[in-house]
N, C-alpha and C. Protein backbone atom coordinates (compact mmCIF):
# COMPACT_ATOMS: atom_id res chain seq x y z
N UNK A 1 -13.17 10.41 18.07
CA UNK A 1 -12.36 10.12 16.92
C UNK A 1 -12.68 11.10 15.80
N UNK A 2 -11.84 12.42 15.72
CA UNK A 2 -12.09 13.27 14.60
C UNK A 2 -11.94 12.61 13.09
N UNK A 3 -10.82 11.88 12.96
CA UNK A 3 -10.17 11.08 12.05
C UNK A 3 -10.93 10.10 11.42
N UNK A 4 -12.22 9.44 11.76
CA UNK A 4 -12.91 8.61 11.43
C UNK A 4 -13.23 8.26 9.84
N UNK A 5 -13.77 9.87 9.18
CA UNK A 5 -14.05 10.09 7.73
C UNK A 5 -12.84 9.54 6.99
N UNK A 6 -11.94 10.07 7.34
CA UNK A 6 -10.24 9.71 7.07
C UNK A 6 -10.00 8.28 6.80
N UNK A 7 -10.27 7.84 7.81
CA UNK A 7 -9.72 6.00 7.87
C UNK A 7 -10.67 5.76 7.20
N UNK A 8 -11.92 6.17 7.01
CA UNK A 8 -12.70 5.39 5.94
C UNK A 8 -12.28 5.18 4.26
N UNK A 9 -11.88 6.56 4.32
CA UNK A 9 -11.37 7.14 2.69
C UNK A 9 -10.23 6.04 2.68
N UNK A 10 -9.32 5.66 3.69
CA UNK A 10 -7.70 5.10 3.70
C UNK A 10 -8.55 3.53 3.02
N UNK A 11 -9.54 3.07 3.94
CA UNK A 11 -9.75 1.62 3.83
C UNK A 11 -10.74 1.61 2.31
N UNK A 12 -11.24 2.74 1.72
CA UNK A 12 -11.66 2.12 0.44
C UNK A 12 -11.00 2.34 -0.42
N UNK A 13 -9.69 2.73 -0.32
CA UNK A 13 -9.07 3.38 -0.65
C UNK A 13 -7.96 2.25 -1.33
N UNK A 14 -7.99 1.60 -0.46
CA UNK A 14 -7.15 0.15 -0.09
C UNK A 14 -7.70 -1.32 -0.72
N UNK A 15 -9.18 -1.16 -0.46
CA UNK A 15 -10.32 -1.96 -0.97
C UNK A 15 -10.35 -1.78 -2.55
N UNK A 16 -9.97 -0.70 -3.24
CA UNK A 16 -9.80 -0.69 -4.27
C UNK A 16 -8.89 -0.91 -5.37
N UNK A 17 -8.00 -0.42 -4.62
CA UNK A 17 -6.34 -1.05 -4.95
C UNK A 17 -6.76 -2.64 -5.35
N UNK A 18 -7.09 -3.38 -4.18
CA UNK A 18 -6.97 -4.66 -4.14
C UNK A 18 -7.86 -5.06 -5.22
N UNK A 19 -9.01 -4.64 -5.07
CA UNK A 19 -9.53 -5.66 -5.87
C UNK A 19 -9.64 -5.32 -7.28
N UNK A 20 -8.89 -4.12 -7.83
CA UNK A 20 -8.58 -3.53 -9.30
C UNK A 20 -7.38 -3.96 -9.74
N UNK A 21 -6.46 -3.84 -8.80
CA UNK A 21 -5.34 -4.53 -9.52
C UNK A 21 -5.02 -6.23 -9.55
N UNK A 22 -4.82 -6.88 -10.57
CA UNK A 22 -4.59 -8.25 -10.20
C UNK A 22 -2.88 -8.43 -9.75
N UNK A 23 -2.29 -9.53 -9.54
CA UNK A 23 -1.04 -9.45 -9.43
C UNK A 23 -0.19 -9.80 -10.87
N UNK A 24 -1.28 -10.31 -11.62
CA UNK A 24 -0.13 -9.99 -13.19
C UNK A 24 -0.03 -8.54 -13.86
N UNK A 25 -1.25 -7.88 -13.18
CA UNK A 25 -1.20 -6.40 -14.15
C UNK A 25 -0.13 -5.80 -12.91
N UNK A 26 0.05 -6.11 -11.73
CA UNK A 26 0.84 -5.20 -11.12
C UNK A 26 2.27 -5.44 -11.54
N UNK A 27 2.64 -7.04 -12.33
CA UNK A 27 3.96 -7.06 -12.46
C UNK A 27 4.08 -6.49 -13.55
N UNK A 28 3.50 -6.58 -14.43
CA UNK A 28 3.41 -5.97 -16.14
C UNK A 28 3.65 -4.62 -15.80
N UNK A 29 3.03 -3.72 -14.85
CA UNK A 29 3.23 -2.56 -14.84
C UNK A 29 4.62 -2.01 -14.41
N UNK A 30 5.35 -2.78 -13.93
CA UNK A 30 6.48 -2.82 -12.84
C UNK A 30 7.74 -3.07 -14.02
N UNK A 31 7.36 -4.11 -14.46
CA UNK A 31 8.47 -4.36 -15.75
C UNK A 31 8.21 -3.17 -16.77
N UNK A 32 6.96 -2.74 -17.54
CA UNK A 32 6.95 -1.28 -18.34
C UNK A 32 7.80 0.06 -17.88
N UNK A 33 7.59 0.07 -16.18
CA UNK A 33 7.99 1.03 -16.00
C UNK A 33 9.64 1.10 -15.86
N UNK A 34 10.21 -0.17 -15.68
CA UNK A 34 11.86 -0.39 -15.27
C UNK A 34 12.27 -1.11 -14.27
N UNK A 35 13.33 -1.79 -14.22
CA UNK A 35 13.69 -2.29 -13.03
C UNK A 35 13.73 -1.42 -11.98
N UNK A 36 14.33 -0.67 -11.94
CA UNK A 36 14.97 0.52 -10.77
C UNK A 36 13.76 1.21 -9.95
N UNK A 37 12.91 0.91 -11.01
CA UNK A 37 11.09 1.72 -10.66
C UNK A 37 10.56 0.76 -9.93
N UNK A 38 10.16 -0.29 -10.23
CA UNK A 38 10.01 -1.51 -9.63
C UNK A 38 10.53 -2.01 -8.18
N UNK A 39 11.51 -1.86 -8.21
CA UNK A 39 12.68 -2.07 -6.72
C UNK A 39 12.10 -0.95 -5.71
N UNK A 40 12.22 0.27 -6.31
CA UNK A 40 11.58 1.73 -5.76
C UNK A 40 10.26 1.49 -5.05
N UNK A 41 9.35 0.34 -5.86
CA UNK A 41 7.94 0.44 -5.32
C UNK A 41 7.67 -0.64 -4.55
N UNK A 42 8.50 -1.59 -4.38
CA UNK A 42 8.46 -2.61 -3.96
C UNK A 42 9.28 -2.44 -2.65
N UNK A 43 10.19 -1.14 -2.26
CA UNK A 43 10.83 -0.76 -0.89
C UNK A 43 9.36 0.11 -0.43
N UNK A 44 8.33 0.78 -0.87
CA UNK A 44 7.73 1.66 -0.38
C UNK A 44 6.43 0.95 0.04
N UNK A 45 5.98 -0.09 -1.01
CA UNK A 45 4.99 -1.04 0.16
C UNK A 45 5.49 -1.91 1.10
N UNK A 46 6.86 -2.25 0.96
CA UNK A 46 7.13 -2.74 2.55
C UNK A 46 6.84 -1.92 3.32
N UNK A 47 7.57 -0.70 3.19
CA UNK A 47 7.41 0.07 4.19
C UNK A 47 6.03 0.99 4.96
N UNK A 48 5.14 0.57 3.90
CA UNK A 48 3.51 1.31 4.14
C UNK A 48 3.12 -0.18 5.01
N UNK A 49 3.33 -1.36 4.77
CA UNK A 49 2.90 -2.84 5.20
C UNK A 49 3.14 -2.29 6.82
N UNK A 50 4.81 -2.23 6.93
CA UNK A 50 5.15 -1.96 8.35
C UNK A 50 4.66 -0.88 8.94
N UNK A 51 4.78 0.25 8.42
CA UNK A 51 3.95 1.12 9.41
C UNK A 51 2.43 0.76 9.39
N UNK A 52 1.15 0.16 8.43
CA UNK A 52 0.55 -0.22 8.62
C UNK A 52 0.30 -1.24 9.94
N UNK A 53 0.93 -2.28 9.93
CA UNK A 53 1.35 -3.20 11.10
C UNK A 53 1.74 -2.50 12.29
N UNK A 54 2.43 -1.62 12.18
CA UNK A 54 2.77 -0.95 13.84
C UNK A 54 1.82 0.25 13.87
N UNK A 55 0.55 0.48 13.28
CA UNK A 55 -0.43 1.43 14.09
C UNK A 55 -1.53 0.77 14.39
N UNK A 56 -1.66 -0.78 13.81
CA UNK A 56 -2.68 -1.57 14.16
C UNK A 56 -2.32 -2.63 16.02
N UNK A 57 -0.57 -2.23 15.78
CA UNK A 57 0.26 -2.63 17.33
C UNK A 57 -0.07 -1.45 18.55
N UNK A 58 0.26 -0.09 18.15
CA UNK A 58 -0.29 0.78 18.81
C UNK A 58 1.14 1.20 18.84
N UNK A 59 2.33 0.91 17.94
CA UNK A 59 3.25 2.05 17.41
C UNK A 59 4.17 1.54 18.79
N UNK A 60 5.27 2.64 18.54
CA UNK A 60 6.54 2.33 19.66
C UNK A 60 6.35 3.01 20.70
N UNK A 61 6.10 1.82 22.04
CA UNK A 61 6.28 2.25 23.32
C UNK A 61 7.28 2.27 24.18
């Protein structure tokens, strides 16, 4: 596994996110920035969720 250092950086990476942001500062930030911004970021962690979820599946066979 060359990639190892990598997934480490991804998972504290992730670990930090979580436990820095609460979920009222993430909406506060979401409403400052705009609706349209908001909608924008809220299509792009679905979509990090799902591909997250399908490399922990082992992706399309």
């Amino acid at each position: 596994m060359k990639n190892l250092p990598i997934q480490k950086l991804h998972y504290f990476a992730l670990a930090l996110l979580v436990t820095t942001l609460s979920s009222c500062e993430a909406i506060k930030g979401i409403f400052k920035a705009g609706f349209v911004v908001g909608i924008i970021a809220v299509i792009v962690v679905v979509f990090v969720i799902i591909w997250i979820i399908n490399m922990f599946r082992g992706g399309r066979s």
